[in-house]
C-alpha atoms as a PDB file:
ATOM      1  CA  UNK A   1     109.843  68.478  27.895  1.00  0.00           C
ATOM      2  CA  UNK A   2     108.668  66.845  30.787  1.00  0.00           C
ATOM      3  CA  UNK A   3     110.794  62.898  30.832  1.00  0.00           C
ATOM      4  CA  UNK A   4     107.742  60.151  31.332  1.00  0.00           C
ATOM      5  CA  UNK A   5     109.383  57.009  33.481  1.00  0.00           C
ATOM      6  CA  UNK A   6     107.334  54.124  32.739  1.00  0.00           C
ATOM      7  CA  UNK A   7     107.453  50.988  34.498  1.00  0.00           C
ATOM      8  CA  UNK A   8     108.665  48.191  33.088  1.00  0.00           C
ATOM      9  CA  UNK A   9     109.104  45.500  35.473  1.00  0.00           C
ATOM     10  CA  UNK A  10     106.954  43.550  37.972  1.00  0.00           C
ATOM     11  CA  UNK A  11     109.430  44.832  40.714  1.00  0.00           C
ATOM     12  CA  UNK A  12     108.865  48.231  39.658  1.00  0.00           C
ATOM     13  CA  UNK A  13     104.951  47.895  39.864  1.00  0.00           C
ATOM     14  CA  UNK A  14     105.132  46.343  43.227  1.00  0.00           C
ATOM     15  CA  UNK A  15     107.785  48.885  44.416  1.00  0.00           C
ATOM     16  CA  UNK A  16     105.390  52.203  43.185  1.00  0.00           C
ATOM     17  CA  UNK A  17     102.394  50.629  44.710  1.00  0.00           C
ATOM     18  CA  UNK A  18     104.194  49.581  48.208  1.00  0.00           C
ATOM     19  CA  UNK A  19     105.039  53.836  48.518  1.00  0.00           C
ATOM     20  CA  UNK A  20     101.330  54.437  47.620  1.00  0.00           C
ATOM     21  CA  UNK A  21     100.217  52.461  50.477  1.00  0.00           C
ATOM     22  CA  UNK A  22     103.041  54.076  52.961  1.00  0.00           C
ATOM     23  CA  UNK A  23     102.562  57.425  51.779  1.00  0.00           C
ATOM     24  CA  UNK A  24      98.257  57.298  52.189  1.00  0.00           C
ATOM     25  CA  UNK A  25      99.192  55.374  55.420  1.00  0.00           C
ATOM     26  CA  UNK A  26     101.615  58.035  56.890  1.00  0.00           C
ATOM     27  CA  UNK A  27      98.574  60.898  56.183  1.00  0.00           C
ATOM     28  CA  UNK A  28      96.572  58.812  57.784  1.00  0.00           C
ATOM     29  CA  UNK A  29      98.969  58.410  60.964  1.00  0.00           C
ATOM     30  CA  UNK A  30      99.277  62.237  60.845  1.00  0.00           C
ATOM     31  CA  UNK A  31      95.454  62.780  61.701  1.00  0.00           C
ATOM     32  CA  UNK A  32      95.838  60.889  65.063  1.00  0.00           C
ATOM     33  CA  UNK A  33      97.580  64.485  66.617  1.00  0.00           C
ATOM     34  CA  UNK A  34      95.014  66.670  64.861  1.00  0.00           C
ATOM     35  CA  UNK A  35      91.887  65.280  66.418  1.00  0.00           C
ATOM     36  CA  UNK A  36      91.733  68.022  69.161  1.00  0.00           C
ATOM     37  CA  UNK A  37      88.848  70.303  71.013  1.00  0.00           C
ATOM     38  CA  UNK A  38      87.952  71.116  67.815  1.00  0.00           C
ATOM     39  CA  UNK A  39      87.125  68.044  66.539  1.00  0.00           C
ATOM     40  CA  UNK A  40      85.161  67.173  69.658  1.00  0.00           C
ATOM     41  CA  UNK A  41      82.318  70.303  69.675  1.00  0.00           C
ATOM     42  CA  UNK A  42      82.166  69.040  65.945  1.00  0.00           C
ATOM     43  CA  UNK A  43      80.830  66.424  66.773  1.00  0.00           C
ATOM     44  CA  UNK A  44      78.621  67.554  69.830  1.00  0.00           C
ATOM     45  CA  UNK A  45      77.381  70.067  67.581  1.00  0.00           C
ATOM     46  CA  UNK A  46      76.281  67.699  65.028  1.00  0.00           C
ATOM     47  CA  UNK A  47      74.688  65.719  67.789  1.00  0.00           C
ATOM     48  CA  UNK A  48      72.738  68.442  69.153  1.00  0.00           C
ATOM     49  CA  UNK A  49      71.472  69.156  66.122  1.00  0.00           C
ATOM     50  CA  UNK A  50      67.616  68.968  65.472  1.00  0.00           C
ATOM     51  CA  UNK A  51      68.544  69.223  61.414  1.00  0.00           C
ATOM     52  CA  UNK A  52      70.438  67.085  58.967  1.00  0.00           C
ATOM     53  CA  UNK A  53      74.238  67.246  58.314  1.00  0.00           C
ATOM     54  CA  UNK A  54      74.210  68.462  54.358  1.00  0.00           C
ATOM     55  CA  UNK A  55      78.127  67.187  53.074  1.00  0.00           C
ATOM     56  CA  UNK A  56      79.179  69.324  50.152  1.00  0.00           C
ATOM     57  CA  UNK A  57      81.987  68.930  47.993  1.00  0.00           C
ATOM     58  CA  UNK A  58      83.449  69.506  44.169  1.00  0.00           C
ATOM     59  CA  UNK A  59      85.699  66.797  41.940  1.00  0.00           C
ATOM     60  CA  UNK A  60      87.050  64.309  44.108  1.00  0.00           C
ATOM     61  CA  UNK A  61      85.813  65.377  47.395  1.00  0.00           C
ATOM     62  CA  UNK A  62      82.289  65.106  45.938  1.00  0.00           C
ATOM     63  CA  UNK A  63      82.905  61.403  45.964  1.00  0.00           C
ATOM     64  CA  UNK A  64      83.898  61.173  49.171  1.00  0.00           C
ATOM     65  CA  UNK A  65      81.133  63.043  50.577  1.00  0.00           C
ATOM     66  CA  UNK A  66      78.682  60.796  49.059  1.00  0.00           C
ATOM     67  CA  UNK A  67      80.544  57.943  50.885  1.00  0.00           C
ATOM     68  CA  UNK A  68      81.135  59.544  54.028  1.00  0.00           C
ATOM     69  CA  UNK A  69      77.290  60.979  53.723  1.00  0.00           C
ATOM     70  CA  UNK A  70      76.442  57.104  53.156  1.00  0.00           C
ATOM     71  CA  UNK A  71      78.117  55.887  56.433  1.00  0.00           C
ATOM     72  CA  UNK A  72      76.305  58.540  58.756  1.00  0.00           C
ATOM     73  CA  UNK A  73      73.063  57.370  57.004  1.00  0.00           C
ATOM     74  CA  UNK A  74      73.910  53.880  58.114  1.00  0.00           C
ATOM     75  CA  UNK A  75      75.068  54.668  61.429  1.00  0.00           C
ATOM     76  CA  UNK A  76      72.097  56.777  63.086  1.00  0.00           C
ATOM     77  CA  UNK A  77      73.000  60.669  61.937  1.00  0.00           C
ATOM     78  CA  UNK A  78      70.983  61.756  58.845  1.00  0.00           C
ATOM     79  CA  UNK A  79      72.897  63.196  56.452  1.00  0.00           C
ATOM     80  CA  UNK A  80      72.300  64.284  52.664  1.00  0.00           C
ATOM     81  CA  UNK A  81      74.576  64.947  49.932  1.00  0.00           C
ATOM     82  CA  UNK A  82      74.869  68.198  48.009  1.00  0.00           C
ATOM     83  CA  UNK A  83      77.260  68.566  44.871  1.00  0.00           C
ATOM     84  CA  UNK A  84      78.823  72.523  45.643  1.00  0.00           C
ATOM     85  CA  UNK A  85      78.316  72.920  41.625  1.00  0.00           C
ATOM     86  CA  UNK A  86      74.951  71.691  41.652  1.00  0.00           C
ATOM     87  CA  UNK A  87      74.227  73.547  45.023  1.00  0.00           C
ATOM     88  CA  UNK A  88      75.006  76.821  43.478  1.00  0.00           C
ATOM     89  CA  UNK A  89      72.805  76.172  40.300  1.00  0.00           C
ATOM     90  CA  UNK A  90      69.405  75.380  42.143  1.00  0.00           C
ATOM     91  CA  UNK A  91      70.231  72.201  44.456  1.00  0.00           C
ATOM     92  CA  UNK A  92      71.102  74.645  47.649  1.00  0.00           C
ATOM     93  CA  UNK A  93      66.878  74.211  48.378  1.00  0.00           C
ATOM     94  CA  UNK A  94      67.428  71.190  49.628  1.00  0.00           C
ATOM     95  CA  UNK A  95      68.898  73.151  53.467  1.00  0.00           C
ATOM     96  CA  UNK A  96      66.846  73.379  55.138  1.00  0.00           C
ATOM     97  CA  UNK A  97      67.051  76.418  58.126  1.00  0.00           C
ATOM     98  CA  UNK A  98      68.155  73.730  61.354  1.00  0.00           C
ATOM     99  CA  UNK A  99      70.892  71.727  58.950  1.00  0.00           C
ATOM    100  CA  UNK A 100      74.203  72.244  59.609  1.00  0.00           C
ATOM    101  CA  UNK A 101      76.546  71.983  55.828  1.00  0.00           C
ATOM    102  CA  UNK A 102      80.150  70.267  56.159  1.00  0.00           C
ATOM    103  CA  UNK A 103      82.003  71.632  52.752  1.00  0.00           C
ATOM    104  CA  UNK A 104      84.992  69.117  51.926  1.00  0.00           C
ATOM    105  CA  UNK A 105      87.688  70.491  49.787  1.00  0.00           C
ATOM    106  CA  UNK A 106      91.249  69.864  49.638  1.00  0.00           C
ATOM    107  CA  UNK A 107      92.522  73.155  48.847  1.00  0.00           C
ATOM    108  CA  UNK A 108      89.895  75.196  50.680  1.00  0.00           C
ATOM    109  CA  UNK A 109      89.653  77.831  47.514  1.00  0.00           C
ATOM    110  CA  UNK A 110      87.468  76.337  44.423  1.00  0.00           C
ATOM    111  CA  UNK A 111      85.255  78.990  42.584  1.00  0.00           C
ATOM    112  CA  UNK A 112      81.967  76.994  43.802  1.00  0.00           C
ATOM    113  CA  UNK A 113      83.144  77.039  47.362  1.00  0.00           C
ATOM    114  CA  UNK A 114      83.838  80.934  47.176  1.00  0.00           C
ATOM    115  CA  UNK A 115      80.094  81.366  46.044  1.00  0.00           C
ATOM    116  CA  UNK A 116      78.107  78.887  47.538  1.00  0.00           C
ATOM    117  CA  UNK A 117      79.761  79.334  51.118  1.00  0.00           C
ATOM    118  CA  UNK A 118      78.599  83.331  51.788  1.00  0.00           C
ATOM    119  CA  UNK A 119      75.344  81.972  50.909  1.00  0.00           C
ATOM    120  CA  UNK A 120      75.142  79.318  53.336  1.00  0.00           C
ATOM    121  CA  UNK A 121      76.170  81.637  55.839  1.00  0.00           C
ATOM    122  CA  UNK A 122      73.444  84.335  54.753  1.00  0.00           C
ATOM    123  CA  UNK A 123      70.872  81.997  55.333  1.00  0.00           C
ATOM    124  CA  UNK A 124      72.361  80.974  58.593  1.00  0.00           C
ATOM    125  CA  UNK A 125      73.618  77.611  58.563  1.00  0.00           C
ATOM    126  CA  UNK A 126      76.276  76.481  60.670  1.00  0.00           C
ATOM    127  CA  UNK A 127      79.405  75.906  58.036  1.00  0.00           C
ATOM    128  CA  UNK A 128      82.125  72.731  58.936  1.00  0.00           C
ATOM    129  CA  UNK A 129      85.215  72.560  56.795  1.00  0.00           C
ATOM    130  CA  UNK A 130      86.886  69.723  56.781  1.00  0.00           C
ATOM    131  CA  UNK A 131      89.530  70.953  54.546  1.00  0.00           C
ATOM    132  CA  UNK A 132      93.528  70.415  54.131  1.00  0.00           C
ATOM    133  CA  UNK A 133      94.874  74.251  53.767  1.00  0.00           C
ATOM    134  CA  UNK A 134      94.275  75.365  57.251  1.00  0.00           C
ATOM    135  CA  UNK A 135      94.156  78.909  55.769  1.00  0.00           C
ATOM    136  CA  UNK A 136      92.121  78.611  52.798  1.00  0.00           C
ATOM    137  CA  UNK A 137      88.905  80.978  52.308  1.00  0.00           C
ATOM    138  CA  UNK A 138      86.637  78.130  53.686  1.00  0.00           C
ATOM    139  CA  UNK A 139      88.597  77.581  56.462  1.00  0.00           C
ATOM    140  CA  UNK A 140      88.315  80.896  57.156  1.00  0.00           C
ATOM    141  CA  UNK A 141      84.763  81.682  56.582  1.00  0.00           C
ATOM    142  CA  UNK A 142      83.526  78.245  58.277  1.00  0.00           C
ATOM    143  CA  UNK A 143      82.139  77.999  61.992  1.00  0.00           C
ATOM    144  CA  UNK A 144      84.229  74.630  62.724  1.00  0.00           C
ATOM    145  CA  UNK A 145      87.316  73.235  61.393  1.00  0.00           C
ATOM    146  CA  UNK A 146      88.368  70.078  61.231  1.00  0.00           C
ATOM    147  CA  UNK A 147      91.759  70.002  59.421  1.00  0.00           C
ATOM    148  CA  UNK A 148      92.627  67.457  57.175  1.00  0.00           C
ATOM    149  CA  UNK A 149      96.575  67.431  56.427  1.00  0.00           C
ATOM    150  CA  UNK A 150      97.638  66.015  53.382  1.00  0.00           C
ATOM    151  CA  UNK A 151     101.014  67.647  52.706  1.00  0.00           C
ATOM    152  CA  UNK A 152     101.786  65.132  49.477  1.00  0.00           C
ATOM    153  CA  UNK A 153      99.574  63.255  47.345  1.00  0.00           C
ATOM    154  CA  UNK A 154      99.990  59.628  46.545  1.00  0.00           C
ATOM    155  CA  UNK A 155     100.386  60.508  43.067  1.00  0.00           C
ATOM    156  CA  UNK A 156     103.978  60.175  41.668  1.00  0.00           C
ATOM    157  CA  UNK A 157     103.389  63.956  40.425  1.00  0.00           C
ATOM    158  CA  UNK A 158     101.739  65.104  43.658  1.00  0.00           C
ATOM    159  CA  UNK A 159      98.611  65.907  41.552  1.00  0.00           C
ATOM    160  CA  UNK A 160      96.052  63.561  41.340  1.00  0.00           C
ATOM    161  CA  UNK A 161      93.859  63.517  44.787  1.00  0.00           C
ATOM    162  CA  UNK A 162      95.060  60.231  46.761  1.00  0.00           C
ATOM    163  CA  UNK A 163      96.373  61.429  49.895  1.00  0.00           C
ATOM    164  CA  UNK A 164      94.296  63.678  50.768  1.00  0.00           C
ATOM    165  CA  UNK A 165      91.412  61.884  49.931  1.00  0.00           C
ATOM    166  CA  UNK A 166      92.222  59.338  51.651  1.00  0.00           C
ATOM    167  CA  UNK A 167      92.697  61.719  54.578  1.00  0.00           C
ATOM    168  CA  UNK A 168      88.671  63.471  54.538  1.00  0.00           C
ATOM    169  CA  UNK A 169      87.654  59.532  54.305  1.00  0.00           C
ATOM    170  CA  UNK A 170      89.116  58.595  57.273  1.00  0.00           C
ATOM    171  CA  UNK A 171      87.753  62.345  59.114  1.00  0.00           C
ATOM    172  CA  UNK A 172      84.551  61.319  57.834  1.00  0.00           C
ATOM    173  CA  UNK A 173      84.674  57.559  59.121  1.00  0.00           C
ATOM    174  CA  UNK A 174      86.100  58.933  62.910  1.00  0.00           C
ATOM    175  CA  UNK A 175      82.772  61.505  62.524  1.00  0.00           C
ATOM    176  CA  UNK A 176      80.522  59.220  62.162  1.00  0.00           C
ATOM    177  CA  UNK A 177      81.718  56.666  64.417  1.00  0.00           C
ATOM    178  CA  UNK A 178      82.053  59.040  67.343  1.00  0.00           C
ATOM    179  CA  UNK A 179      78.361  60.002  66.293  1.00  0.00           C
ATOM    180  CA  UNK A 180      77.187  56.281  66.696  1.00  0.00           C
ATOM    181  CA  UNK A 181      78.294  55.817  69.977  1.00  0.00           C
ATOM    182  CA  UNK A 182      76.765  59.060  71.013  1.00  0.00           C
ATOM    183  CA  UNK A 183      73.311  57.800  69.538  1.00  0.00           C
ATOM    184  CA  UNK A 184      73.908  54.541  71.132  1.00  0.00           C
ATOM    185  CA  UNK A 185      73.302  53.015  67.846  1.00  0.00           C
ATOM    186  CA  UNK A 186      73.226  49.075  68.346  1.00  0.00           C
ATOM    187  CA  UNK A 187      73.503  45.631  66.501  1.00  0.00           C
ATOM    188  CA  UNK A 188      69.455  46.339  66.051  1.00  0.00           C
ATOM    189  CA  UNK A 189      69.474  49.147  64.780  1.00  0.00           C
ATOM    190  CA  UNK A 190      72.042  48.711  62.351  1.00  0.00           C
ATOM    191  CA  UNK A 191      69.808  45.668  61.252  1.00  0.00           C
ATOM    192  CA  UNK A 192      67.010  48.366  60.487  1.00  0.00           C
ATOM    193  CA  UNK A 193      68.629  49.828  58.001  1.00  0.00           C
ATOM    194  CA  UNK A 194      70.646  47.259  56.556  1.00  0.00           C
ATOM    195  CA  UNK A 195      68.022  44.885  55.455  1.00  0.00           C
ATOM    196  CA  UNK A 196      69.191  43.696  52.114  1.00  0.00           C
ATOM    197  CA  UNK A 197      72.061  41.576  51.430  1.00  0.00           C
ATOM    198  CA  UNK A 198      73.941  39.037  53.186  1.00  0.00           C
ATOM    199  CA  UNK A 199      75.107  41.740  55.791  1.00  0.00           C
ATOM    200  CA  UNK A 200      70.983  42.428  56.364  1.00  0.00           C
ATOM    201  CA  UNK A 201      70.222  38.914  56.788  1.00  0.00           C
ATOM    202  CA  UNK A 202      72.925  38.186  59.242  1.00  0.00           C
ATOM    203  CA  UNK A 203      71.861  40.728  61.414  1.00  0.00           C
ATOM    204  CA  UNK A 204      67.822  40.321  61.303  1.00  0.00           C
ATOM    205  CA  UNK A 205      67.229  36.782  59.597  1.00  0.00           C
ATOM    206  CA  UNK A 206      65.942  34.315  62.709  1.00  0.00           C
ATOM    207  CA  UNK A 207      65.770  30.452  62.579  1.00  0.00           C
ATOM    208  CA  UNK A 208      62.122  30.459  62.366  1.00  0.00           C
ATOM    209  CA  UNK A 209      62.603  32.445  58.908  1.00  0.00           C
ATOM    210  CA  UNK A 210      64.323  29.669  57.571  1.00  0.00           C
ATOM    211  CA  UNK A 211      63.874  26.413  59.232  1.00  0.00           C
ATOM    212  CA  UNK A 212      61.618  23.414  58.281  1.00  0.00           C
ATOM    213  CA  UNK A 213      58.755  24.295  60.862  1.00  0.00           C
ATOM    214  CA  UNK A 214      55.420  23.043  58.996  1.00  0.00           C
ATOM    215  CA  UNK A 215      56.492  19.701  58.082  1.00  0.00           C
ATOM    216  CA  UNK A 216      60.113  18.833  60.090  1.00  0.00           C
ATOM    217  CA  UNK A 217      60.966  15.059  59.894  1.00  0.00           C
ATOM    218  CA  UNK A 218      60.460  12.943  63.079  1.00  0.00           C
ATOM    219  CA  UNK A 219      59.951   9.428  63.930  1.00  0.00           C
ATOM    220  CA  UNK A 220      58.884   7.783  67.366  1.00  0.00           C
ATOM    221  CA  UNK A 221      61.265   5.622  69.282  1.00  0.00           C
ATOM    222  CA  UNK A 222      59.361   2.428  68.119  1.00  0.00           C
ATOM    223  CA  UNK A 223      59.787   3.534  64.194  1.00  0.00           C
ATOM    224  CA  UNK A 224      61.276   0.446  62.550  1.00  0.00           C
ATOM    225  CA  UNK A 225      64.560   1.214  60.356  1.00  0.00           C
ATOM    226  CA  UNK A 226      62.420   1.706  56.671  1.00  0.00           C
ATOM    227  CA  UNK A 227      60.317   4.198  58.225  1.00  0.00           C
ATOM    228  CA  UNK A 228      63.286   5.807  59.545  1.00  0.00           C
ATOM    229  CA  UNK A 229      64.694   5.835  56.059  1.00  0.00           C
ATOM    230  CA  UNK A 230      61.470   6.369  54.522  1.00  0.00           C
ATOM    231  CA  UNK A 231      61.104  10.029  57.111  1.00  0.00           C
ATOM    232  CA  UNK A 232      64.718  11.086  56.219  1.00  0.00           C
ATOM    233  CA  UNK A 233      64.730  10.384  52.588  1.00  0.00           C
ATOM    234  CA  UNK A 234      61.084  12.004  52.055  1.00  0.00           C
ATOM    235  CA  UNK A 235      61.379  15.065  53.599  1.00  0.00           C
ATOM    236  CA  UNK A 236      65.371  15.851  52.423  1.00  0.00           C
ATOM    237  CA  UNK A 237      66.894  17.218  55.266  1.00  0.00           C
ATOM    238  CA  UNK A 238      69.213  14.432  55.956  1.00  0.00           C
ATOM    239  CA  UNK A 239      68.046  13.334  59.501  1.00  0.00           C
ATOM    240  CA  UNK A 240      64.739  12.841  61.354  1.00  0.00           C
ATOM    241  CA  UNK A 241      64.252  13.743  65.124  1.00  0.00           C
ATOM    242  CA  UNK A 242      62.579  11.145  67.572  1.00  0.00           C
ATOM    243  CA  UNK A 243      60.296  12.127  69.435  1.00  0.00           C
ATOM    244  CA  UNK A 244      57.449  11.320  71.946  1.00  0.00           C
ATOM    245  CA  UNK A 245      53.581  11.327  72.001  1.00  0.00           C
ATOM    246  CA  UNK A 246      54.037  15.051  73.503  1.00  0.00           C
ATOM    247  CA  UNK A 247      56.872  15.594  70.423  1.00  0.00           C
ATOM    248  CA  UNK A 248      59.680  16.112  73.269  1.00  0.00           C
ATOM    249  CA  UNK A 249      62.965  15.196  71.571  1.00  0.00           C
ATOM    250  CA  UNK A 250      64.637  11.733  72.219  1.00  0.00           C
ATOM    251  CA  UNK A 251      67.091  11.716  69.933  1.00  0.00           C
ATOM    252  CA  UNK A 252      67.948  12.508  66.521  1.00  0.00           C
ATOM    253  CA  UNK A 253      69.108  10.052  63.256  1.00  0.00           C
ATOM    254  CA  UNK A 254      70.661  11.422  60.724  1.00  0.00           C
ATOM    255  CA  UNK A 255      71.899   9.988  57.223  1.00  0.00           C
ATOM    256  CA  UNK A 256      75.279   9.597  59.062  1.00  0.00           C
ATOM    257  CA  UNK A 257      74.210   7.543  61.491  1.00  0.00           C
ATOM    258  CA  UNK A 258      72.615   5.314  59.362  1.00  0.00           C
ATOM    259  CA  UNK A 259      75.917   4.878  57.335  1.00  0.00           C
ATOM    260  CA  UNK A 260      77.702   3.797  60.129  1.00  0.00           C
ATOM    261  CA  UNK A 261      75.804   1.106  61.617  1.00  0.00           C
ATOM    262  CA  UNK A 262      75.717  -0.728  57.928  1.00  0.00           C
ATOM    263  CA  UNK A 263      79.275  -0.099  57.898  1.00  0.00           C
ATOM    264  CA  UNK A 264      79.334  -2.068  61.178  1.00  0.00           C
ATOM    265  CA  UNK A 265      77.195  -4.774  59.870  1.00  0.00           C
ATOM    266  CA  UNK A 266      74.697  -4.665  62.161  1.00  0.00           C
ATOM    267  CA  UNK A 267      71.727  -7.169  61.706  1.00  0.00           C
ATOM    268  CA  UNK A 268      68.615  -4.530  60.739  1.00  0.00           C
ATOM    269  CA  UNK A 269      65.863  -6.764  60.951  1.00  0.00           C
ATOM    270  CA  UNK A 270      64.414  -5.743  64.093  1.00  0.00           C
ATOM    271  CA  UNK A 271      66.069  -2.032  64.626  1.00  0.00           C
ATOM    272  CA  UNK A 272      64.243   0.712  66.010  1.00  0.00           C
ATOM    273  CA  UNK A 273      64.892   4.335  66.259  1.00  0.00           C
ATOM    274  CA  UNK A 274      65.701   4.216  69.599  1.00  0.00           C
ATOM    275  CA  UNK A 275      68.375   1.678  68.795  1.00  0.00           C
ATOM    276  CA  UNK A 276      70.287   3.917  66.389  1.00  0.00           C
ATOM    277  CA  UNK A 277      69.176   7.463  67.142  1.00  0.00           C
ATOM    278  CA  UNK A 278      72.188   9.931  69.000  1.00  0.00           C
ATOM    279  CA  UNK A 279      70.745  11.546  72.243  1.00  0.00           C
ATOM    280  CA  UNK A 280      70.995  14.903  73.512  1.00  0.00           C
ATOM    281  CA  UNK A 281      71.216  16.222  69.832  1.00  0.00           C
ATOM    282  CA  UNK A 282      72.278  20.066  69.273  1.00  0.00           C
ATOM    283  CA  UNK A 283      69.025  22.118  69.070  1.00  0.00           C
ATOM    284  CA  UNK A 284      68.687  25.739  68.738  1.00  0.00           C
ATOM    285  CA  UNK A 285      65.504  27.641  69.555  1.00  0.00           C
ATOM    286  CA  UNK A 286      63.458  29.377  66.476  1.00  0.00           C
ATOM    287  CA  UNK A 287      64.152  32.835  67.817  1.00  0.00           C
ATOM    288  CA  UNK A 288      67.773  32.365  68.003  1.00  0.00           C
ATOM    289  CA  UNK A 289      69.562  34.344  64.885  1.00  0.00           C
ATOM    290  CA  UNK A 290      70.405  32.178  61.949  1.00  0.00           C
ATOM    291  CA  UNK A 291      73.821  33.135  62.055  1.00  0.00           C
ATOM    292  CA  UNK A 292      74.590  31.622  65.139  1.00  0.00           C
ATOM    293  CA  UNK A 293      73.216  28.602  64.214  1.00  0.00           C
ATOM    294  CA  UNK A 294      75.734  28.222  61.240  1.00  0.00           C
ATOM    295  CA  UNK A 295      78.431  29.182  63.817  1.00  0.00           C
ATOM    296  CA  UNK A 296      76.921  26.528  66.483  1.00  0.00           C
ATOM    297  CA  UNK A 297      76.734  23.575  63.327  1.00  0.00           C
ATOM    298  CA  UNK A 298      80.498  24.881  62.262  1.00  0.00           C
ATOM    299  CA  UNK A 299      81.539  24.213  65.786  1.00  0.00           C
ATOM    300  CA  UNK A 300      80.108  20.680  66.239  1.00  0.00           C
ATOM    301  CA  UNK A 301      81.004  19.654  62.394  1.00  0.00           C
ATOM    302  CA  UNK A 302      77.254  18.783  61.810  1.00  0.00           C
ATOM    303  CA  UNK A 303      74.859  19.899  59.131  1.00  0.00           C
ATOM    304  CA  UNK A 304      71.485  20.296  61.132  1.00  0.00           C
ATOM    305  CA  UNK A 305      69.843  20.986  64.641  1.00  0.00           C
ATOM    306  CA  UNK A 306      67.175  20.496  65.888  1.00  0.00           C
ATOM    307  CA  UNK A 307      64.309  23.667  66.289  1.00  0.00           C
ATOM    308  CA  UNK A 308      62.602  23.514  69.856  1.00  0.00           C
ATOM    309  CA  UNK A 309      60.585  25.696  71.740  1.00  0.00           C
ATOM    310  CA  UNK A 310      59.340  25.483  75.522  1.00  0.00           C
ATOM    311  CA  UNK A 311      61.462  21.844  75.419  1.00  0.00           C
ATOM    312  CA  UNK A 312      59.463  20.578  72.227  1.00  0.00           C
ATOM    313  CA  UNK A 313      60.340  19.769  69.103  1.00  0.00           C
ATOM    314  CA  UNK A 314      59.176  22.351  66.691  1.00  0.00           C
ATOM    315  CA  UNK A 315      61.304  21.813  63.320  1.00  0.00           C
ATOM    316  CA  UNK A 316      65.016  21.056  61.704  1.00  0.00           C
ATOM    317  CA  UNK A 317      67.187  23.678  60.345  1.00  0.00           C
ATOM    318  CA  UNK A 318      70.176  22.557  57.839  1.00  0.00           C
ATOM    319  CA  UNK A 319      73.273  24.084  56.954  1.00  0.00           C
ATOM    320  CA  UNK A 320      72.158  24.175  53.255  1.00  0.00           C
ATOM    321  CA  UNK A 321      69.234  26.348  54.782  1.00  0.00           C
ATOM    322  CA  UNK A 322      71.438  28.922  55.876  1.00  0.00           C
ATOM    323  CA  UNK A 323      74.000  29.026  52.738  1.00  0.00           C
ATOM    324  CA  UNK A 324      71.078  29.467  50.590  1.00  0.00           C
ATOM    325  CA  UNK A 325      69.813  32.530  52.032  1.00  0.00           C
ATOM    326  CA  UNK A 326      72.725  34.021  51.625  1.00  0.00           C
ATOM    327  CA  UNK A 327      73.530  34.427  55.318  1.00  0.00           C
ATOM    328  CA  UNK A 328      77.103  33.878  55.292  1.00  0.00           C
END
């Protein structure tokens, strides 16, 4: 009977999953000296390709083809995934004759592999294994080999996948980066296919897509201190810009402003906006990414700038703007 060691104390917990993390992180090391020539036509041939890279897999390494089939997807190489089972029961329509198939499996010998890999072959794909037995049947029967070592699993019983896991993840991630910068696959073009969520936003929202640029406060340098208040207060974005006949910026006043000259005790009777506005306020131009203006009001420890294009004033963008579109 087989003796089952539980842990029982928080030292023990932290003390299993410490080796976890050295153990993945030592496979991981290991891959460094096994990217070789190999490696390197794999990923010129991928390139080259006019198809789609089809990643296969069974159990565990299904999931991480579906990951690693994700990143090319969002990197610039088109890739689809193909479950080996499902492949062999119908789903192997989906090659088409110029893809080329990468089957990941950790042992190199599962029945679905066996079947569906003389098949690929027949219809003559182009086979990649990216396997960890180096002299497993796919290895053997594949056109390109990208070996993934993973001499002992994670797993306290050297069972359950962890290591080697780990291990085609990280093959798959150095494919596909290797891929990008062959593409040349920029900040752009990520944006084009990342256009949801805050990641999305960052990379294609502009200032113009958020700002106040219909109806942006602003006052003239004559303005007398209630219509000042009256600008700022109606249209809620906490300051107002001054401006000219021709709308070129003079200034800006912002609640803060305001604050501190009552805190001085300054007599108000006869203030203008060109007695309390700040000159040479921070401004940002509406093409600008949004992004950077958060990073350019962070850096100044102010909550709006001012919008301008060809040196006039053509709105106010806030901070609360920016956090609400979910930006950063």
């Amino acid at each position: 009977m087989i003796k089952i060691i539980k842990l029982e104390t928080n030292k023990e917990i932290r003390a299993l999953a410490v080796t976890t993390i050295l153990t993945e992180a030592a496979t991981i090391n290991e891959l460094a000296d096994l990217i070789d020539e190999q490696f390197a036509e794999v990923v010129k041939m991928i390139y080259a390709s006019n198809g789609r890279l089809i990643v296969t897999g069974i159990g565990k390494s299904a999931i991480i083809a579906q990951k690693i089939v994700a990143t090319f997807n969002s990197t610039g190489t088109p890739a689809v995934f193909m479950h080996a089972a499902d492949a062999i029961h119908g789903d192997l329509g989906i090659v088409l004759p110029d893809d080329i198939v990468m089957c990941i499996s950790k042992s190199g010998n599962t029945p679905e592999i066996k079947v569906l890999v003389p098949v690929i072959r027949e219809r003559g794909n182009k086979i990649i294994a990216l396997v960890s037995n180096s002299e497993s049947y796919l290895a053997e029967n594949a056109d390109m080999v990208l070996y993934a070592k993973a001499e002992k699993e994670a797993c306290p019983n050297n069972l359950a996948p962890t290591s080697s896991t780990t291990a085609q993840l990280v093959m798959g991630d150095a494919l596909a980066v290797c891929l990008l910068k062959m593409h040349g696959f920029t900040t752009e073009d990520f944006a084009k296919v990342h256009p949801g969520g805050s990641l999305g936003k960052k990379l294609y929202t502009r200032v113009c897509d958020v700002a106040n640029m219909k109806n942006p406060p602003k006052v003239n340098a004559e303005s007398s201190l209630k219509e000042v208040i009256v600008e700022i207060s109606s249209k809620r974005m906490g300051a107002a810009a001054v401006v000219d006949d021709q709308d070129i910026v003079a200034g800006v006043i912002t609640d803060g402003d305001l604050r501190r000259m009552l805190e001085k005790g300054t007599d108000t009777k006869n203030l203008k906006a060109s007695d309390i506005m700040s000159i040479n306020p921070k401004s940002v131009g509406p093409d600008e990414m949004a992004v950077n203006a958060y990073y350019l009001m962070e850096k100044h420890k102010i909550t709006q700038l001012i919008v301008s294009a060809n040196g006039k004033y053509s709105g106010m963008i806030h901070l609360h703007d920016i956090l609400r579109e979910g930006i950063v």
